[in-house]
PDB file of N, CA and C in Angstrom:
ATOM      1  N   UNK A   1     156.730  90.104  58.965  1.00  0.00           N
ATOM      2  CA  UNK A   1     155.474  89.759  59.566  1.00  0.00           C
ATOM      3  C   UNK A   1     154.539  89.284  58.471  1.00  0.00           C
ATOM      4  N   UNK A   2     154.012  88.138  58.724  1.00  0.00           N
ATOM      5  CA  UNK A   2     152.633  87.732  58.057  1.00  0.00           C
ATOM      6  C   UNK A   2     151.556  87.763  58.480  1.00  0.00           C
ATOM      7  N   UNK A   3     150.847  88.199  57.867  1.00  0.00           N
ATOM      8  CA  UNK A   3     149.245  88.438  57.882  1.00  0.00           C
ATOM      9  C   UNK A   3     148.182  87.841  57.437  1.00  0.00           C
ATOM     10  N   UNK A   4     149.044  86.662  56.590  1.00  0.00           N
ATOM     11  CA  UNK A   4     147.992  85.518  56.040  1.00  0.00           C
ATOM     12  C   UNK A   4     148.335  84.182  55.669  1.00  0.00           C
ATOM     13  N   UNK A   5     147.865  83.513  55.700  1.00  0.00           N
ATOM     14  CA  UNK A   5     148.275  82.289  55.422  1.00  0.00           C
ATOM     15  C   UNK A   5     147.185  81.185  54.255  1.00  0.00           C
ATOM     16  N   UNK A   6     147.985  80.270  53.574  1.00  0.00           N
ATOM     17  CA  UNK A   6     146.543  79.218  53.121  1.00  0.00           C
ATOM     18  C   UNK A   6     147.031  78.194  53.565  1.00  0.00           C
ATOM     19  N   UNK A   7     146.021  77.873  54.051  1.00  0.00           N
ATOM     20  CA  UNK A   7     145.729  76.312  55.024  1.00  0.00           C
ATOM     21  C   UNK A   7     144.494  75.633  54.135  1.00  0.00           C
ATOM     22  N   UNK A   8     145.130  74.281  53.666  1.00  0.00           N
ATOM     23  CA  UNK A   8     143.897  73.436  52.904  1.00  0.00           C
ATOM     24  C   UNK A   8     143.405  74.292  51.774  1.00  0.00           C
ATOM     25  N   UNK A   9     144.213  75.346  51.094  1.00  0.00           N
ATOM     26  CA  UNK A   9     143.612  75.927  50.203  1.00  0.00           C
ATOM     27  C   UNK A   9     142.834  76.923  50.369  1.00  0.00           C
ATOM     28  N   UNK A  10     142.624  77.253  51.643  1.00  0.00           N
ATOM     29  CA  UNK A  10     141.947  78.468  52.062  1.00  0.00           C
ATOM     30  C   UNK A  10     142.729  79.298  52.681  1.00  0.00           C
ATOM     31  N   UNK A  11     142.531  80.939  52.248  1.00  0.00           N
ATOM     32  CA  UNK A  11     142.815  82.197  52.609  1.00  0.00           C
ATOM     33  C   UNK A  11     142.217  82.566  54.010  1.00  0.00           C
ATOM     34  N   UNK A  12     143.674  82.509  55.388  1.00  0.00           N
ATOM     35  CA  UNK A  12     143.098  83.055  56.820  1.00  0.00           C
ATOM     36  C   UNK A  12     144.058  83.981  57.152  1.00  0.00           C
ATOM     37  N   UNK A  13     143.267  84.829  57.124  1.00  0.00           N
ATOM     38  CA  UNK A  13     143.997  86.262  57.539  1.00  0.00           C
ATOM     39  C   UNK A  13     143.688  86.453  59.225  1.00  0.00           C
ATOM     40  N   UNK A  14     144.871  87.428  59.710  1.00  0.00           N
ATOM     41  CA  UNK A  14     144.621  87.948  60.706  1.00  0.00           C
ATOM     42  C   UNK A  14     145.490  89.186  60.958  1.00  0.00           C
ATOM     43  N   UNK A  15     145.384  89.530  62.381  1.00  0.00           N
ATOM     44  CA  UNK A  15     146.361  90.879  62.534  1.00  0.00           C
ATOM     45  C   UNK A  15     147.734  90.229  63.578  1.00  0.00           C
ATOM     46  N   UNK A  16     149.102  91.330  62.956  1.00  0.00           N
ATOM     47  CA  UNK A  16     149.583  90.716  63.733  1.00  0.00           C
ATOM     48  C   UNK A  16     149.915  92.004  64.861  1.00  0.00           C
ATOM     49  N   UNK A  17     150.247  91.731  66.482  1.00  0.00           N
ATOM     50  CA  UNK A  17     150.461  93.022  66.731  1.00  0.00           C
ATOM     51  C   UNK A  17     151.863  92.848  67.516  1.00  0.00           C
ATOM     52  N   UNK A  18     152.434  94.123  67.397  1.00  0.00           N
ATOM     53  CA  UNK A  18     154.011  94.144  67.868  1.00  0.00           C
ATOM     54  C   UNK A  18     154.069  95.451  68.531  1.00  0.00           C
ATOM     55  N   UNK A  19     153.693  95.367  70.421  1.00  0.00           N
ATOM     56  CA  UNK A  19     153.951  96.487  71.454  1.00  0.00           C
ATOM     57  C   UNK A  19     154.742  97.479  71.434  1.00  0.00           C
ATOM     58  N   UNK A  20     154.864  98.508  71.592  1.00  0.00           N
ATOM     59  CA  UNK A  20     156.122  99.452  72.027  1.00  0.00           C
ATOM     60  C   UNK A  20     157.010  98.791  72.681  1.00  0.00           C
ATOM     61  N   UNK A  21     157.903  98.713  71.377  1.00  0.00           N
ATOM     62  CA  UNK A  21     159.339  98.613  71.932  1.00  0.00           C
ATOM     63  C   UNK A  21     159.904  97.232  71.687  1.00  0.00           C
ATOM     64  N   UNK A  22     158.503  96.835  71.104  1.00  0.00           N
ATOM     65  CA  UNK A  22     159.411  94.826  70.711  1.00  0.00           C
ATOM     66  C   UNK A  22     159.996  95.094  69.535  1.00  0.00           C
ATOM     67  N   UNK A  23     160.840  94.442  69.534  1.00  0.00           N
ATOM     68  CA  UNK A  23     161.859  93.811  68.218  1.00  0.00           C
ATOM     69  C   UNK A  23     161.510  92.089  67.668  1.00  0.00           C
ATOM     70  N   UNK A  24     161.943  92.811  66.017  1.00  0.00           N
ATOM     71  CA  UNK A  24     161.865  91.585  65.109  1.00  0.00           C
ATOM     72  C   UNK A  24     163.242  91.103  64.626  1.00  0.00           C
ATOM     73  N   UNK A  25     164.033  90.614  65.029  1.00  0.00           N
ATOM     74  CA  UNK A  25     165.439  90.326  64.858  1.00  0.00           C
ATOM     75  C   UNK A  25     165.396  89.705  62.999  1.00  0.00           C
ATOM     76  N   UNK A  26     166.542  90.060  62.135  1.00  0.00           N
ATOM     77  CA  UNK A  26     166.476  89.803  60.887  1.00  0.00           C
ATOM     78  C   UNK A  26     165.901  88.289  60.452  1.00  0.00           C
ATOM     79  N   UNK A  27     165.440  88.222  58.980  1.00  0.00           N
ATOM     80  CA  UNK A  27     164.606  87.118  58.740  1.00  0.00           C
ATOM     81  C   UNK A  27     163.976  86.294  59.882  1.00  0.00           C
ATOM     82  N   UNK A  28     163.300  87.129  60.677  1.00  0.00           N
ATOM     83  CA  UNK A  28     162.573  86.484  61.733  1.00  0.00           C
ATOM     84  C   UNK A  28     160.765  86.728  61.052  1.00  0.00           C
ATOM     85  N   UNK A  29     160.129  85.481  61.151  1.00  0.00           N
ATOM     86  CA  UNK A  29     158.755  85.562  60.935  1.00  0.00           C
ATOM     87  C   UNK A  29     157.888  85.364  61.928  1.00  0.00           C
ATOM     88  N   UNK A  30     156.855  86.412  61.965  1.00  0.00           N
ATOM     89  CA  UNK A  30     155.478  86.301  62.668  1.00  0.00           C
ATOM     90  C   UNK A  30     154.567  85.813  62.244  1.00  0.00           C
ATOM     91  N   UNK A  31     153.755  84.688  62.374  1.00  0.00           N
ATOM     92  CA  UNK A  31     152.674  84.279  61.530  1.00  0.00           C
ATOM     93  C   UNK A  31     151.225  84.735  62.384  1.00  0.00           C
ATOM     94  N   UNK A  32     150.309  84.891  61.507  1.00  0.00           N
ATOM     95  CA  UNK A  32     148.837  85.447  62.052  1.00  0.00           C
ATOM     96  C   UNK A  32     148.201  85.552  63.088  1.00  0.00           C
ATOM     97  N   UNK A  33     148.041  86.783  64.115  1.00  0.00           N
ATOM     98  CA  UNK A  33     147.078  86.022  65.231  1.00  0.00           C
ATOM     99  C   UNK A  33     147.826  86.043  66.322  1.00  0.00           C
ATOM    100  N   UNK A  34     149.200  86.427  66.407  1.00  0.00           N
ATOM    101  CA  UNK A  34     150.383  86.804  67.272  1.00  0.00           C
ATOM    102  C   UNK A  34     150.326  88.046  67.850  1.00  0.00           C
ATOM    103  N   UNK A  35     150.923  87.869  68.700  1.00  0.00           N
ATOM    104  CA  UNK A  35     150.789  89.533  69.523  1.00  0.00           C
ATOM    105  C   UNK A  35     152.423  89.106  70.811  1.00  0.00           C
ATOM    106  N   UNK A  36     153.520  90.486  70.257  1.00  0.00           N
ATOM    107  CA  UNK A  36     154.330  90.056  71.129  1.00  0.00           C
ATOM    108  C   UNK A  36     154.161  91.283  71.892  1.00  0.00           C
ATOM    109  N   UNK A  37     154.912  91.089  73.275  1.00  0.00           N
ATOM    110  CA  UNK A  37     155.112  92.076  73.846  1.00  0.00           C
ATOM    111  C   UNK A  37     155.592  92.763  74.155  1.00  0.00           C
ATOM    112  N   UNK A  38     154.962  93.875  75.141  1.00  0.00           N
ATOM    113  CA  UNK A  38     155.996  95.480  75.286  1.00  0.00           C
ATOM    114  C   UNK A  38     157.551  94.942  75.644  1.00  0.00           C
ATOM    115  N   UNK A  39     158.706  95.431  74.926  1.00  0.00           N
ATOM    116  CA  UNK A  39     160.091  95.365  75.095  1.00  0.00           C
ATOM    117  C   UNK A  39     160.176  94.196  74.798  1.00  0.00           C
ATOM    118  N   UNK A  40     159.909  92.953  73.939  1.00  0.00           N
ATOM    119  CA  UNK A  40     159.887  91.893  73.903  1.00  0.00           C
ATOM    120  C   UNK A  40     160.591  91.176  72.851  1.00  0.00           C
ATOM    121  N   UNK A  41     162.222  90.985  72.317  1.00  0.00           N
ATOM    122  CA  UNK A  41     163.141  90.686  71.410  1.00  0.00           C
ATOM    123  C   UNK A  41     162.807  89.356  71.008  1.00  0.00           C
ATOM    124  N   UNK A  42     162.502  89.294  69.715  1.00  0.00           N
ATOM    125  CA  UNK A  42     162.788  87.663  68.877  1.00  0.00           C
ATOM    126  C   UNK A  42     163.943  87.735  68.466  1.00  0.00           C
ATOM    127  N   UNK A  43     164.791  86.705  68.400  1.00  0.00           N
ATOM    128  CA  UNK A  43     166.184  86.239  67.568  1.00  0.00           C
ATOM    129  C   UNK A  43     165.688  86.863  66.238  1.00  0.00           C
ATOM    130  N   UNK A  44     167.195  86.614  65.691  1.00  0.00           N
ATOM    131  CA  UNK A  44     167.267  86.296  63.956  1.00  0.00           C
ATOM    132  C   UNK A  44     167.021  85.082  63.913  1.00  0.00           C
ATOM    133  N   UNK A  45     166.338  84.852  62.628  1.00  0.00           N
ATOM    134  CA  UNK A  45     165.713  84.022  61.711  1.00  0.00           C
ATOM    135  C   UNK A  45     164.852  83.033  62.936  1.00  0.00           C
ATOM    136  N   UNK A  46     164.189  83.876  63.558  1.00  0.00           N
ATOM    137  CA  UNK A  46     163.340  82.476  64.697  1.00  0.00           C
ATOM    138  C   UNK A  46     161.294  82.803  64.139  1.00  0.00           C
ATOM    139  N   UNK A  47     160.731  82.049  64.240  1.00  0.00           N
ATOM    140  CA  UNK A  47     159.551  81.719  63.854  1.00  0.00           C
ATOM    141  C   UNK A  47     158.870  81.916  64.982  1.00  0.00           C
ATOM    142  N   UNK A  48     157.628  82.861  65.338  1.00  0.00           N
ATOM    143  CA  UNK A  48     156.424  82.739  66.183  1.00  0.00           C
ATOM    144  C   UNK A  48     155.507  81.982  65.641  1.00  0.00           C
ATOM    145  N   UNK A  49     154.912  81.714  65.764  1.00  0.00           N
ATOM    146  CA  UNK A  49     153.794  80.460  65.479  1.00  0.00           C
ATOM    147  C   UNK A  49     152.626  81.077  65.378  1.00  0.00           C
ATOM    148  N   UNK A  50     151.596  80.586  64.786  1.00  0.00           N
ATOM    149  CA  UNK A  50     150.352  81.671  64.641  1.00  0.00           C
ATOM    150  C   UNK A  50     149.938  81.400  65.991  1.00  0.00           C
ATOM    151  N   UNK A  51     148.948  82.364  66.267  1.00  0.00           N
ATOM    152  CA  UNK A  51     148.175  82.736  67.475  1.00  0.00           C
ATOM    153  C   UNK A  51     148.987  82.498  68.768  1.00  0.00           C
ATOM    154  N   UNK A  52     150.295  82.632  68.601  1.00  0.00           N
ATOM    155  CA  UNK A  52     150.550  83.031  70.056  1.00  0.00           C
ATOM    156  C   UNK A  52     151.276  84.174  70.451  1.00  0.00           C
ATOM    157  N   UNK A  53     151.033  84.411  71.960  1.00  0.00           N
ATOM    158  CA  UNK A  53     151.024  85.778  72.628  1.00  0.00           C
ATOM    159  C   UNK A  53     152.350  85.599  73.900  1.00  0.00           C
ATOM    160  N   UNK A  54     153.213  86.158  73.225  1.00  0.00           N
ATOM    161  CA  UNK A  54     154.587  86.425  73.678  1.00  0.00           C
ATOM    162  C   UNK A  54     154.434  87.527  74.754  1.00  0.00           C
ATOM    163  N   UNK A  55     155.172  87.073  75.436  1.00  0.00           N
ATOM    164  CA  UNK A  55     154.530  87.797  77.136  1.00  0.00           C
ATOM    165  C   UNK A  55     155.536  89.577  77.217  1.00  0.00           C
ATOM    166  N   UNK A  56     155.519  90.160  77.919  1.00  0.00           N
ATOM    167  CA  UNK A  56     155.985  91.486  77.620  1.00  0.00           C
ATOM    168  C   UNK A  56     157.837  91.435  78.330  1.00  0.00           C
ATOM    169  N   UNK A  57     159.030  92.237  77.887  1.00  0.00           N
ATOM    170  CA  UNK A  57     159.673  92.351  77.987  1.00  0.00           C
ATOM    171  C   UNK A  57     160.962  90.512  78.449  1.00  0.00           C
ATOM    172  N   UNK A  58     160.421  90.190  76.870  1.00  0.00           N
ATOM    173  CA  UNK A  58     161.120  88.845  77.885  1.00  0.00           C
ATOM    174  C   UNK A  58     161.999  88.663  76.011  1.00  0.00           C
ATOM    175  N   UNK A  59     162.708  87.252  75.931  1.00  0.00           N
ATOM    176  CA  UNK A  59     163.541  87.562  74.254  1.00  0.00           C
ATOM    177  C   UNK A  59     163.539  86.220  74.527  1.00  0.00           C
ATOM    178  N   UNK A  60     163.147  85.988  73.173  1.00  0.00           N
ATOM    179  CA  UNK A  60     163.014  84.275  72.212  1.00  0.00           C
ATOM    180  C   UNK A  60     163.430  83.842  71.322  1.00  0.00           C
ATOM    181  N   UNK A  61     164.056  83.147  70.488  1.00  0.00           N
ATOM    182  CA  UNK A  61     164.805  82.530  70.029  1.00  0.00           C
ATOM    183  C   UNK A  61     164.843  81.142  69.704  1.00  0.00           C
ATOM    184  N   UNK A  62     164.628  81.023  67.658  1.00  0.00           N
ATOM    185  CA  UNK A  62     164.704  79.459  67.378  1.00  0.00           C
ATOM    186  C   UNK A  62     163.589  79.499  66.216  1.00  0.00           C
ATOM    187  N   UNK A  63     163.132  78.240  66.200  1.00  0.00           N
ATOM    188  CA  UNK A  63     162.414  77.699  65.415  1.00  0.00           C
ATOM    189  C   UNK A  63     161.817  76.573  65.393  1.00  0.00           C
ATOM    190  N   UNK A  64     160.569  76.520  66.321  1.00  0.00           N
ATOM    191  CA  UNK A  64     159.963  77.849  66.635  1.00  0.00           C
ATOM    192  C   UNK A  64     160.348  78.162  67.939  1.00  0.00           C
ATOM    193  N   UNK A  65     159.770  79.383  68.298  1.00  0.00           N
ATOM    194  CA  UNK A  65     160.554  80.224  69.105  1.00  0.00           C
ATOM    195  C   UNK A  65     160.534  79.303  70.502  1.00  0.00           C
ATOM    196  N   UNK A  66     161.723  79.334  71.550  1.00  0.00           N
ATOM    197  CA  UNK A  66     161.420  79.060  72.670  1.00  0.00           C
ATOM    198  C   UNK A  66     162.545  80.540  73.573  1.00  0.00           C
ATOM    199  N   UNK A  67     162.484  80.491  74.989  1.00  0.00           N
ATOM    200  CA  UNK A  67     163.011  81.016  75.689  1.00  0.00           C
ATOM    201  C   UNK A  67     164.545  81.799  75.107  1.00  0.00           C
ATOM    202  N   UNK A  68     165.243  82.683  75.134  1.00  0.00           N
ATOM    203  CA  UNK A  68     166.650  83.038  74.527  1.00  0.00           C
ATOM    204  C   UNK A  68     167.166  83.356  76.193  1.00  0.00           C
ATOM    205  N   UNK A  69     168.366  82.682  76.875  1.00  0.00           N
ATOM    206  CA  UNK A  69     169.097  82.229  77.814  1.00  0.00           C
ATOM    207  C   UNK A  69     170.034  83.283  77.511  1.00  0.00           C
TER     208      UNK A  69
END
């Protein structure tokens, strides 16, 4: 999980949050401003994108993340 980023040379932090019960599947990154949800599986090595909000008990997959079938 990341918590910060520089964009244009500037330092933007944020929080990231991860519900009861979600999973971070190996070398998988969260970037700032994310919030996944309750029971909610990312792949290995798949990318959330900053500021978005992964809906509760659902699993994603990729880069960046879309739907896991």
């Amino acid at each position: 999980m990341q918590t910060h980023l520089f964009h244009d040379r500037i330092l933007r932090m944020d929080q990231v949050t991860l519900a009861a019960g979600a999973t971070l599947g190996p070398h998988g990154i969260v970037l700032p401003g994310t919030t996944i949800g309750a029971h909610t599986s990312i792949g290995p090595a798949s990318l959330v994108m900053r500021g978005e909000n992964v809906p509760d008990g659902t699993r994603w997959l990729g880069n960046p993340v879309a739907a896991w079938q």
